[in-house]
N, C-alpha and C. Protein backbone atom coordinates (compact mmCIF):
# COMPACT_ATOMS: atom_id res chain seq x y z
N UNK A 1 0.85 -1.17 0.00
CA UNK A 1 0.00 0.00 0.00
C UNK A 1 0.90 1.23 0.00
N UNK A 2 0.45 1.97 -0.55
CA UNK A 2 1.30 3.72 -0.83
C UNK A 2 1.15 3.91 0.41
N UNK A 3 1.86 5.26 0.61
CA UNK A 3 1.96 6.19 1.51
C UNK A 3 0.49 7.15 1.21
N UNK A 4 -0.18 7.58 0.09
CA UNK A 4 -1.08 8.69 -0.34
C UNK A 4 -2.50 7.38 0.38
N UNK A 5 -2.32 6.10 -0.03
CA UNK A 5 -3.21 5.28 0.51
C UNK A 5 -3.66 4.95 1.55
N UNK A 6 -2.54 5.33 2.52
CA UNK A 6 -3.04 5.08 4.31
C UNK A 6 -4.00 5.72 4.94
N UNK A 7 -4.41 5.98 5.65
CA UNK A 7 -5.34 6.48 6.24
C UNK A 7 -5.85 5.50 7.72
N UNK A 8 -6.37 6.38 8.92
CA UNK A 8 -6.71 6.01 9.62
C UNK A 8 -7.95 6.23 10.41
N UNK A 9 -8.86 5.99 11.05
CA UNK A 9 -9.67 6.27 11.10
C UNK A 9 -9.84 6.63 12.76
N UNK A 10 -10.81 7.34 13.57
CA UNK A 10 -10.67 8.12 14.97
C UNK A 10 -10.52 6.95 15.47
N UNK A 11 -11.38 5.98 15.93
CA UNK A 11 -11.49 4.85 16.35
C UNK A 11 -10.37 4.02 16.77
N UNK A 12 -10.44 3.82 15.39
CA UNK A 12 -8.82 2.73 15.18
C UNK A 12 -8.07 3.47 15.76
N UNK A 13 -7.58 4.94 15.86
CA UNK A 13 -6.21 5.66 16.22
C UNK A 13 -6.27 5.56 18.16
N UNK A 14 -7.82 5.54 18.72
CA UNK A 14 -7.93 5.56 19.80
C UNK A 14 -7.93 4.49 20.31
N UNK A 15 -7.77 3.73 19.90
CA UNK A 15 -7.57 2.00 19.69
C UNK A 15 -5.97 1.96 19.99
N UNK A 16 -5.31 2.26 18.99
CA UNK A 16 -3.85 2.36 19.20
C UNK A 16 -3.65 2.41 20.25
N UNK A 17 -3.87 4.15 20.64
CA UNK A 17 -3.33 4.74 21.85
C UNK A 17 -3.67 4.10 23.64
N UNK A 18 -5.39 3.41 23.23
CA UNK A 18 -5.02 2.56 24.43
C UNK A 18 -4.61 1.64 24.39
N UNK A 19 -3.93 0.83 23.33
CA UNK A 19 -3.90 -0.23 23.76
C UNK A 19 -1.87 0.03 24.15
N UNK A 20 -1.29 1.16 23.52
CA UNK A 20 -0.13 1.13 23.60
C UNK A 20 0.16 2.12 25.08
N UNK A 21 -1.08 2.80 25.81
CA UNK A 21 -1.22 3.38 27.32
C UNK A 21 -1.28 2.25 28.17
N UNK A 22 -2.22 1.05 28.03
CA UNK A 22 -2.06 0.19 28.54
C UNK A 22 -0.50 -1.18 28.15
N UNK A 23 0.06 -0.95 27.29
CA UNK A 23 1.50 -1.40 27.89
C UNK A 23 2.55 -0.63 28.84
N UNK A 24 2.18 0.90 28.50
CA UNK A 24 3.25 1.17 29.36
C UNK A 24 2.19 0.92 31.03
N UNK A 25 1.35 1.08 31.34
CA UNK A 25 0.42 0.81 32.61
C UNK A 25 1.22 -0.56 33.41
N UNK A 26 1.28 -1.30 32.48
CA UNK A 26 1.58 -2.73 32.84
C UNK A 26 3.25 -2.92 33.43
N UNK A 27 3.82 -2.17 32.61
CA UNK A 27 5.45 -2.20 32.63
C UNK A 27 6.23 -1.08 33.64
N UNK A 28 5.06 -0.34 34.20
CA UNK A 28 5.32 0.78 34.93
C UNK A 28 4.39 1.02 36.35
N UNK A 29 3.73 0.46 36.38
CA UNK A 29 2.64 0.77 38.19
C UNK A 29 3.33 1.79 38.54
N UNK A 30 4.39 1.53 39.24
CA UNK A 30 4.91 2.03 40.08
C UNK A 30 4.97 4.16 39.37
N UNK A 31 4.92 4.59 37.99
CA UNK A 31 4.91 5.40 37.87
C UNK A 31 3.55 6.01 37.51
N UNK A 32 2.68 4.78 37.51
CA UNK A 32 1.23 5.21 36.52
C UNK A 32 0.28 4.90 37.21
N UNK A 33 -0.72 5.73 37.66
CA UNK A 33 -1.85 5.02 38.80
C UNK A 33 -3.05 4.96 37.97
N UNK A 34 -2.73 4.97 36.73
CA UNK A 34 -3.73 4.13 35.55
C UNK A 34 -3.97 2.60 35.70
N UNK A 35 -4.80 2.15 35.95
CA UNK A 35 -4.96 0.59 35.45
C UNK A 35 -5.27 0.27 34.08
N UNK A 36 -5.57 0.83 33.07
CA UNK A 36 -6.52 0.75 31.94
C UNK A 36 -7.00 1.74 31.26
N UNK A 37 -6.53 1.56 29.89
CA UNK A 37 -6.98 2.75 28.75
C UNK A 37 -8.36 2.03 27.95
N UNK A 38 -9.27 2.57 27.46
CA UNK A 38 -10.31 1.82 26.90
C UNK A 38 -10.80 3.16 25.44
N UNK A 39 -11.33 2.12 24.68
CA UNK A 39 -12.36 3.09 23.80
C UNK A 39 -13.52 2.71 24.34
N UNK A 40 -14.33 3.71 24.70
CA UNK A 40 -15.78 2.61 25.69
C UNK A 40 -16.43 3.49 24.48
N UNK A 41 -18.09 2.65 25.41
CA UNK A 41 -19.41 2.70 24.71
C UNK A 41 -19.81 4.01 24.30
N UNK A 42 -21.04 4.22 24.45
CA UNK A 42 -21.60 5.30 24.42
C UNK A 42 -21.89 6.54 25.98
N UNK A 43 -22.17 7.67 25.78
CA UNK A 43 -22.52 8.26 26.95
C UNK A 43 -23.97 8.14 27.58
N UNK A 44 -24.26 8.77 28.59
CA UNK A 44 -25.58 8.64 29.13
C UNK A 44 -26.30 10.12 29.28
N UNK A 45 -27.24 10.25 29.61
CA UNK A 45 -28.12 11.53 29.39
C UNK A 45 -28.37 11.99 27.57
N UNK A 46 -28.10 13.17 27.86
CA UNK A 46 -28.29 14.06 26.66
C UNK A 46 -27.06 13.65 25.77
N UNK A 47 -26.17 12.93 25.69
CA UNK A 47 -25.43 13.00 24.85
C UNK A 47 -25.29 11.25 24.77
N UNK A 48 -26.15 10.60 25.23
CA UNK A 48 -26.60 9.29 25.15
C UNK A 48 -25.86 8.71 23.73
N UNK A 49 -25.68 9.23 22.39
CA UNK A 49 -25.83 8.43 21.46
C UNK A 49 -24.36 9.24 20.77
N UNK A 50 -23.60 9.61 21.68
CA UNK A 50 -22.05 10.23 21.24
C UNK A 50 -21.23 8.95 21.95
N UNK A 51 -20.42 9.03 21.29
CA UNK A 51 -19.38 7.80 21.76
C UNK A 51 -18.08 8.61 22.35
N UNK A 52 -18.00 8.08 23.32
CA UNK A 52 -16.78 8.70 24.75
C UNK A 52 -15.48 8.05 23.63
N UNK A 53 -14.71 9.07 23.03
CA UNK A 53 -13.60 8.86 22.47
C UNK A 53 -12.38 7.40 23.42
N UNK A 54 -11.52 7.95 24.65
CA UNK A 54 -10.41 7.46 25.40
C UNK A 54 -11.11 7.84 26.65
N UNK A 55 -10.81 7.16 27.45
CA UNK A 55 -10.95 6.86 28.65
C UNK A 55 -9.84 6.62 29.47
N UNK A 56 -9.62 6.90 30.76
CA UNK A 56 -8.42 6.58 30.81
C UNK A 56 -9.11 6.09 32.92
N UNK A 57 -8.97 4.87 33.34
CA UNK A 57 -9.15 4.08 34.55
C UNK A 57 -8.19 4.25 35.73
N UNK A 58 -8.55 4.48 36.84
CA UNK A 58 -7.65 4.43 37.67
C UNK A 58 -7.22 2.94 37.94
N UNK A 59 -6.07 2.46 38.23
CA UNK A 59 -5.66 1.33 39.03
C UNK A 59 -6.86 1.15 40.11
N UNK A 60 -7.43 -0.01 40.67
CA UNK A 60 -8.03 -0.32 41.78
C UNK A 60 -6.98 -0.32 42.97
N UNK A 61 -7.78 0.19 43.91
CA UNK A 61 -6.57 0.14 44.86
C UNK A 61 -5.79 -1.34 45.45
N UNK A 62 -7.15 -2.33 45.26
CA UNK A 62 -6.50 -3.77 45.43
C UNK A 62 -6.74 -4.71 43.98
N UNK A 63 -5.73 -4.44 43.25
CA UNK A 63 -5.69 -5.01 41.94
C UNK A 63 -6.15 -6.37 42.15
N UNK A 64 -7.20 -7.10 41.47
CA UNK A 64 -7.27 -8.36 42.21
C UNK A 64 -6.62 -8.83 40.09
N UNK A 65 -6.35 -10.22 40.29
CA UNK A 65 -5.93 -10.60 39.12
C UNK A 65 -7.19 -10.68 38.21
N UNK A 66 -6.81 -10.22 36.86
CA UNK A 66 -7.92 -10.09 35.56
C UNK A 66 -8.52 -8.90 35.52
N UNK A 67 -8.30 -8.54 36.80
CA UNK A 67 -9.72 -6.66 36.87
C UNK A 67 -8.72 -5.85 36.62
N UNK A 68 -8.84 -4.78 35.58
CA UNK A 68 -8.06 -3.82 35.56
C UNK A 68 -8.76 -2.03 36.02
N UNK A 69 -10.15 -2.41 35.68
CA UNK A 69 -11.22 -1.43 35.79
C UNK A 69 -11.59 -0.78 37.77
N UNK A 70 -10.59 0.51 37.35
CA UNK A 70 -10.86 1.25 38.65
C UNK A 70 -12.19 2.38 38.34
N UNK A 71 -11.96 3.41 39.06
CA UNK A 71 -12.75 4.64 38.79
C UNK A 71 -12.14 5.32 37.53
N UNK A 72 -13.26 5.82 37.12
CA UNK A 72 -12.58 6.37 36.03
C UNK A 72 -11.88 7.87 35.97
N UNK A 73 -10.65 7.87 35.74
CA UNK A 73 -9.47 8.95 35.90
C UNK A 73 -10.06 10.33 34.71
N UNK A 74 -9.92 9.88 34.22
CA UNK A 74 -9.55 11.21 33.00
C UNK A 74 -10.68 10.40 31.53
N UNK A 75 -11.19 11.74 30.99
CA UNK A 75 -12.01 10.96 29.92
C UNK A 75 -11.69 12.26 28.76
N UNK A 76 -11.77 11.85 27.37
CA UNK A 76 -11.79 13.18 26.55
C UNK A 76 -12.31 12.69 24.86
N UNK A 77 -11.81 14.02 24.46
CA UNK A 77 -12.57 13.68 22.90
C UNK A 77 -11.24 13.92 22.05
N UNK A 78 -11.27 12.98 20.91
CA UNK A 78 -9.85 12.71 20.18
C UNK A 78 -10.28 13.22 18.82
N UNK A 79 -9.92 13.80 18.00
CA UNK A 79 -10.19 14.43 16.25
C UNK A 79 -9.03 14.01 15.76
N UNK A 80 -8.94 13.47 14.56
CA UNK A 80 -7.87 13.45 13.82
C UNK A 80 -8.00 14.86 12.31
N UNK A 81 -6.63 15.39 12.75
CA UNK A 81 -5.87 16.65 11.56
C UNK A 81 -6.49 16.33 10.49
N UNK A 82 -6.99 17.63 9.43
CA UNK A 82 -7.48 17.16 8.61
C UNK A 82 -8.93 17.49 8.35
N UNK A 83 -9.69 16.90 9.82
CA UNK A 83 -11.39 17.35 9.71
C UNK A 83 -11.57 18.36 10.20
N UNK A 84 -12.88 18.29 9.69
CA UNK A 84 -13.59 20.15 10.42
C UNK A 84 -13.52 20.12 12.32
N UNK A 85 -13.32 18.65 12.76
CA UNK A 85 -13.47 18.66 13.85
C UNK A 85 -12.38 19.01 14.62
N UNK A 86 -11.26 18.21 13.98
CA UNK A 86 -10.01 18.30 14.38
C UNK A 86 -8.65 19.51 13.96
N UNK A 87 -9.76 20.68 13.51
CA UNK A 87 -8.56 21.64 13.02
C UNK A 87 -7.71 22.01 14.60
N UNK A 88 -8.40 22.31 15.53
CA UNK A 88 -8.06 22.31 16.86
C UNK A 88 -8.21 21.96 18.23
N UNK A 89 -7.64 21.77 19.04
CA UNK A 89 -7.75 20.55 19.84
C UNK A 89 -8.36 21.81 21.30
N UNK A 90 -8.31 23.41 20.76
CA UNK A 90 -9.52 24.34 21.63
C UNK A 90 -10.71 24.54 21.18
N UNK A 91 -11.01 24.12 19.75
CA UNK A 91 -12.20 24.31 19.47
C UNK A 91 -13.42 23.99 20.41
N UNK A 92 -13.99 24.91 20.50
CA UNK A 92 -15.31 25.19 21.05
C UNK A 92 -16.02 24.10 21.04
N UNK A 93 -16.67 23.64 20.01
CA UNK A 93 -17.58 22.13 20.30
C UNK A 93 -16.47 21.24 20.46
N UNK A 94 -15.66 20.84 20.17
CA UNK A 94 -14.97 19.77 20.79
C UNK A 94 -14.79 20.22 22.15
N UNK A 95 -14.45 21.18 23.00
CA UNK A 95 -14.22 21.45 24.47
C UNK A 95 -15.79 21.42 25.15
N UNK A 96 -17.12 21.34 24.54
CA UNK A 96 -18.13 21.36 25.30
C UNK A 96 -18.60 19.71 24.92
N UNK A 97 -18.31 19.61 23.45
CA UNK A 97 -18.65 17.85 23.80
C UNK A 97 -18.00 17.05 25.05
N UNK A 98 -16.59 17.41 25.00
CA UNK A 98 -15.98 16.67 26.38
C UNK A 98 -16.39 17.21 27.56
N UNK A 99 -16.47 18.51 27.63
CA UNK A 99 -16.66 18.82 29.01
C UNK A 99 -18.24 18.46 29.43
N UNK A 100 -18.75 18.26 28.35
CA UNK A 100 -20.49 17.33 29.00
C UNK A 100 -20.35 16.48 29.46
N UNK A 101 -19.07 15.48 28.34
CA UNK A 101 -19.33 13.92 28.38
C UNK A 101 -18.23 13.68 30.10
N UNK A 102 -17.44 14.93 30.45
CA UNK A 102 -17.14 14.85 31.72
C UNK A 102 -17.83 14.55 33.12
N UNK A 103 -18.94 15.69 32.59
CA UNK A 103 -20.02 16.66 33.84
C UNK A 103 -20.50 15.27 33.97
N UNK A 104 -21.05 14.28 32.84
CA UNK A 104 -22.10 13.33 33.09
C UNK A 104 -21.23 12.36 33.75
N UNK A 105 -19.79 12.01 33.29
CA UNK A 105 -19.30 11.04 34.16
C UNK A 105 -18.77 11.21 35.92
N UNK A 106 -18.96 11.92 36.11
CA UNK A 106 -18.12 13.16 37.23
C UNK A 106 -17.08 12.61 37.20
N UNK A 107 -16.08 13.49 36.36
CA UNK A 107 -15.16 13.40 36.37
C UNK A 107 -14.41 14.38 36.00
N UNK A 108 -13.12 14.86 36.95
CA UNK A 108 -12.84 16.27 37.34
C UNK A 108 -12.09 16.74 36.21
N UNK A 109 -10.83 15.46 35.89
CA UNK A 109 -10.11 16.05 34.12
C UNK A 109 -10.64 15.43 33.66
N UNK A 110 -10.49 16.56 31.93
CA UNK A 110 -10.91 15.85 30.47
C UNK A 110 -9.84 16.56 29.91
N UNK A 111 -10.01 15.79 28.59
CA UNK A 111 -9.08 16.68 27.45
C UNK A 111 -9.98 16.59 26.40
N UNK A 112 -9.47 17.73 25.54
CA UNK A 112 -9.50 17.41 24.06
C UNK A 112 -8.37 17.42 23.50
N UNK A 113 -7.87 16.51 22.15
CA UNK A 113 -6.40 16.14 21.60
C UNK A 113 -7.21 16.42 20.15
N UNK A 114 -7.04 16.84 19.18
CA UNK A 114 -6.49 17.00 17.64
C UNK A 114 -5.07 16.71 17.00
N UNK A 115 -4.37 15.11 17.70
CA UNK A 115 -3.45 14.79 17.75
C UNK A 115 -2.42 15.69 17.65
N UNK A 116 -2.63 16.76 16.88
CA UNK A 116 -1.43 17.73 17.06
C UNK A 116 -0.70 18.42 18.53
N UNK A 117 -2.17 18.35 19.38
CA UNK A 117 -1.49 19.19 20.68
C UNK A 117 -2.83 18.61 21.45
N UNK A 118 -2.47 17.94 22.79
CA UNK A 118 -3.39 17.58 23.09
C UNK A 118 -3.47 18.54 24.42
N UNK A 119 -4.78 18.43 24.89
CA UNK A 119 -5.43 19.68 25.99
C UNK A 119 -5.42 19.02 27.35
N UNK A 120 -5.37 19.47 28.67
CA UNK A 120 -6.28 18.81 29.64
C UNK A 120 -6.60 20.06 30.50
N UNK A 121 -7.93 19.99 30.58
CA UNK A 121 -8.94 20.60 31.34
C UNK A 121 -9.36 19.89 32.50
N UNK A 122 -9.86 21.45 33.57
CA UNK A 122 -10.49 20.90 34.96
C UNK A 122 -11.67 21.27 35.24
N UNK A 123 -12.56 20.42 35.11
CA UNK A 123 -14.25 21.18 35.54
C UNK A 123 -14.25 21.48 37.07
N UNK A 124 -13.20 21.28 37.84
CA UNK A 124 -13.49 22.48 39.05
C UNK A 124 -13.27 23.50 38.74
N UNK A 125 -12.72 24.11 37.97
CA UNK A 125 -13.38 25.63 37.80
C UNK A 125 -13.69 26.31 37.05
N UNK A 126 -15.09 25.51 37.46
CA UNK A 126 -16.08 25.98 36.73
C UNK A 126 -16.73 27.70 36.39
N UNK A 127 -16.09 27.59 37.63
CA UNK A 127 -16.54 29.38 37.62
C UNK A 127 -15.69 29.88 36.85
N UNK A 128 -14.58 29.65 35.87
CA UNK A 128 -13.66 30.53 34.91
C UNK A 128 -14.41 30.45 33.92
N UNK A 129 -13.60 31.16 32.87
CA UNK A 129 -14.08 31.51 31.55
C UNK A 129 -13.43 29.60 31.23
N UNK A 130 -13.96 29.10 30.02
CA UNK A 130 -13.51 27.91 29.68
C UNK A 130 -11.78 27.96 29.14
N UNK A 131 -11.18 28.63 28.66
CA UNK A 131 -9.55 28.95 28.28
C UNK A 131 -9.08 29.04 29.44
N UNK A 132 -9.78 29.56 30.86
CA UNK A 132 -9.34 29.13 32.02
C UNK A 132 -8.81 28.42 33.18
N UNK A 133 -9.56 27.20 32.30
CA UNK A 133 -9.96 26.19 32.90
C UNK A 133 -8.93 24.84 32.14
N UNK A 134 -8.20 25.42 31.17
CA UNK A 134 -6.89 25.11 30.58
C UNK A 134 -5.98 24.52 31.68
N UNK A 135 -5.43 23.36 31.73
CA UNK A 135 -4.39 23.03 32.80
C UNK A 135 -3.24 22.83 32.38
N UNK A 136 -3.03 22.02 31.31
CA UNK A 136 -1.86 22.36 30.12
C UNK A 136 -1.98 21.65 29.08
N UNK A 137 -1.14 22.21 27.44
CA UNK A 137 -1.43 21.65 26.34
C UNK A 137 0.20 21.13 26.27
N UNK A 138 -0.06 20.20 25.83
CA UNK A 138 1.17 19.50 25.04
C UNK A 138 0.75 19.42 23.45
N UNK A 139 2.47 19.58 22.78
CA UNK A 139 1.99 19.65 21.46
C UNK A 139 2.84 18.78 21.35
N UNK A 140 2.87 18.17 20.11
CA UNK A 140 3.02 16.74 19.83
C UNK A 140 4.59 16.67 19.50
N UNK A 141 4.74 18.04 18.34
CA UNK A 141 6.04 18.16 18.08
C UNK A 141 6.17 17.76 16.36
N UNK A 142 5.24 17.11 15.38
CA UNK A 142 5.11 17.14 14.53
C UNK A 142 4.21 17.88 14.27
N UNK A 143 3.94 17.93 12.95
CA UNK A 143 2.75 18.92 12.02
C UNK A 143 2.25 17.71 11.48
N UNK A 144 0.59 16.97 11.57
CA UNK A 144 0.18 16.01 10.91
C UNK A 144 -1.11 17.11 10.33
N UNK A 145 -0.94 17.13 8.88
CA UNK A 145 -2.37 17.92 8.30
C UNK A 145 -3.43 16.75 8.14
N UNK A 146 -3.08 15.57 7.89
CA UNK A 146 -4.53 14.71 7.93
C UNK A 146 -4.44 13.27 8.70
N UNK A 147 -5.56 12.55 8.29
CA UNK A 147 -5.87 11.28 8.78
C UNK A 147 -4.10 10.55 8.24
N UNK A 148 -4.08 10.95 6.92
CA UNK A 148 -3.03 10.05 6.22
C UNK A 148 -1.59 10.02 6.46
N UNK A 149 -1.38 11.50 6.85
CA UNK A 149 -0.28 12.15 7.84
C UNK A 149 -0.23 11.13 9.15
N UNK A 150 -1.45 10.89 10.12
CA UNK A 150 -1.27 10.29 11.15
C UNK A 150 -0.96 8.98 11.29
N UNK A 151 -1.65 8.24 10.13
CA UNK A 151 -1.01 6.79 9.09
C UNK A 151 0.14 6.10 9.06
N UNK A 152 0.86 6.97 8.88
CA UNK A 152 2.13 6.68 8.42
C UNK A 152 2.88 5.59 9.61
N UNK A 153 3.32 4.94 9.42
CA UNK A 153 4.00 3.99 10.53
C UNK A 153 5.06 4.71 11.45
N UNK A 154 5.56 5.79 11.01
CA UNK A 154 6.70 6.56 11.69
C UNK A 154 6.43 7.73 12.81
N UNK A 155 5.01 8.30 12.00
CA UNK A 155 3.90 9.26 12.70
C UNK A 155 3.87 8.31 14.43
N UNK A 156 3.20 7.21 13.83
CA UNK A 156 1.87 6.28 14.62
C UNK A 156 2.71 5.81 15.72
N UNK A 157 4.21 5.76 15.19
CA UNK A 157 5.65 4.84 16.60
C UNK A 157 5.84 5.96 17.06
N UNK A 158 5.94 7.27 16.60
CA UNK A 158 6.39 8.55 17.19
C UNK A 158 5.62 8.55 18.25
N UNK A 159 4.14 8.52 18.06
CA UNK A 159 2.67 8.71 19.20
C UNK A 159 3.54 7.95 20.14
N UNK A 160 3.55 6.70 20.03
CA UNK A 160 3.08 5.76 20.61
C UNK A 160 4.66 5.67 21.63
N UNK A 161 5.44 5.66 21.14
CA UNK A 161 6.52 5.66 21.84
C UNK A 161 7.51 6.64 22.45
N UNK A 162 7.24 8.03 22.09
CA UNK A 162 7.77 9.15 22.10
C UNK A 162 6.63 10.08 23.29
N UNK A 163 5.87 10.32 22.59
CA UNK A 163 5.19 11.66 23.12
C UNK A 163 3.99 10.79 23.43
N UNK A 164 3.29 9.66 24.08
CA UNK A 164 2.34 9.25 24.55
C UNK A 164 3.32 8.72 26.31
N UNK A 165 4.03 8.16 26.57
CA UNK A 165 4.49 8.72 27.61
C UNK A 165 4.84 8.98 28.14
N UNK A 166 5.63 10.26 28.29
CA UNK A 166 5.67 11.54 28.61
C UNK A 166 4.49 12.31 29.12
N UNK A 167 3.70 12.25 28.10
CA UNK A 167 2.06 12.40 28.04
C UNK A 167 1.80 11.91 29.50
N UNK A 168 1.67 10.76 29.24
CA UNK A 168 1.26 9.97 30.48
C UNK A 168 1.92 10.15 31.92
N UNK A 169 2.99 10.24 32.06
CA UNK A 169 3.99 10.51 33.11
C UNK A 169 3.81 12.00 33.55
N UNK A 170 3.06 13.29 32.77
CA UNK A 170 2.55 14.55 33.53
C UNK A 170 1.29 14.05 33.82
N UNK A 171 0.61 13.36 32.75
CA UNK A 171 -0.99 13.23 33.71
C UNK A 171 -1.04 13.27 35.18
N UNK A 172 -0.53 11.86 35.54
CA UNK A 172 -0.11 11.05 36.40
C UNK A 172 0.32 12.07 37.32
N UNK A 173 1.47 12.92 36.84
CA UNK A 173 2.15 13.60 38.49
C UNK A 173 0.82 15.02 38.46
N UNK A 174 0.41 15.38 37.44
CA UNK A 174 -0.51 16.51 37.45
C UNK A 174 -1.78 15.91 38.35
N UNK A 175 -2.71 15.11 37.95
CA UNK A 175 -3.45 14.23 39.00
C UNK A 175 -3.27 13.76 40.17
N UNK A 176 -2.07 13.33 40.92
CA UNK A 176 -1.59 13.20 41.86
C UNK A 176 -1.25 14.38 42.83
N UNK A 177 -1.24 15.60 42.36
CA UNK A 177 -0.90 16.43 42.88
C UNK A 177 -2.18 17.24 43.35
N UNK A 178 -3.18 17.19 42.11
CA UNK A 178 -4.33 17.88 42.29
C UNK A 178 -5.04 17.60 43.61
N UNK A 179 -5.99 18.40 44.42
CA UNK A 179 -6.58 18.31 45.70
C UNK A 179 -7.44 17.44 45.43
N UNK A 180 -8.25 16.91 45.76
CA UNK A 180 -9.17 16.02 46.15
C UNK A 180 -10.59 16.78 46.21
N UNK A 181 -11.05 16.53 45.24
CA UNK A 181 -12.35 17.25 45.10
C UNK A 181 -13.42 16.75 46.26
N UNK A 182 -14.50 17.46 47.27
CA UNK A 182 -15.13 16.99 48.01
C UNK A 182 -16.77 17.17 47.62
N UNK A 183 -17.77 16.17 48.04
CA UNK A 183 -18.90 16.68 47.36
C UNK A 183 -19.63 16.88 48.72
């Protein structure tokens, strides 16, 4: 297959990324209080029939063998370069699709990623303007203009082995650090 022929699709790319979050999870505990990356189902309420891009699980605190499924850590919405969706990873409906599909999960971070630079946001504060509420962007460090750009086998090892974690290793100390939300 060409290079002009590749292409990838959101799914599949969020597919990748957990399944290559969940090796480093496995090979690392001790730095990652992730148990489990997932592409899950659908959402609930009003946004019932949108599909929750990445997910990202806390470790259980008593790992029993086979369960990897803790509370759920961090959730967000993924665009691939290229679409109307994914020109930016601040765009406006992409930051309110996630920050719904947050509110409904309660869950305190989300991001949005347009693989180019990915976001993470905090719905505690709520009371800011939403650019406020910005906690930090990482940018990837390449320029991918499309799906086919992200394709490429060199792109896809870069993600996966380079700048996914790293990625993962600020979540982790950024979450760990954060207060403890009380209800």
């Amino acid at each position: 297959m060409s290079t002009a022929e590749q292409s990838i699709h959101e799914v599949d790319f969020c597919g990748q990324i957990a399944s290559a979050a969940n090796v480093l999870f496995a090979q690392d505990p001790a730095v990652f209080p992730f148990g489990e990356a997932r592409v899950e189902g659908f959402g609930t309420g009003a946004v019932r029939r949108k599909r929750k891009d990445l997910r990202i699980f806390e470790r259980p605190a008593e790992a029993v063998a086979g369960s990897a499924g803790g509370r759920l850590a961090l959730c967000g919405e993924v665009k691939l370069p290229g679409t109307p969706e994914g020109r930016s990873a601040f765009d406006d409906r992409l930051y309110q699709d996630a920050a719904q599909k947050a509110d409904n999960a309660g869950v305190r971070f989300f991001f949005t990623w347009n693989v180019n630079e990915f976001v993470l946001w905090d719905r505690s504060q709520w009371e800011k303007p939403p650019l406020e509420r910005r906690v930090r962007a990482w940018k990837l460090g390449l320029t991918l203009a499309s799906p086919e750009d992200v394709a490429r086998p060199e792109n896809l090892d870069f993600i996966r082995t380079r700048f996914l974690p790293d990625l993962l290793r600020d979540l982790a100390d950024i979450m760990d650090e954060a207060p403890v939300e009380r209800s």
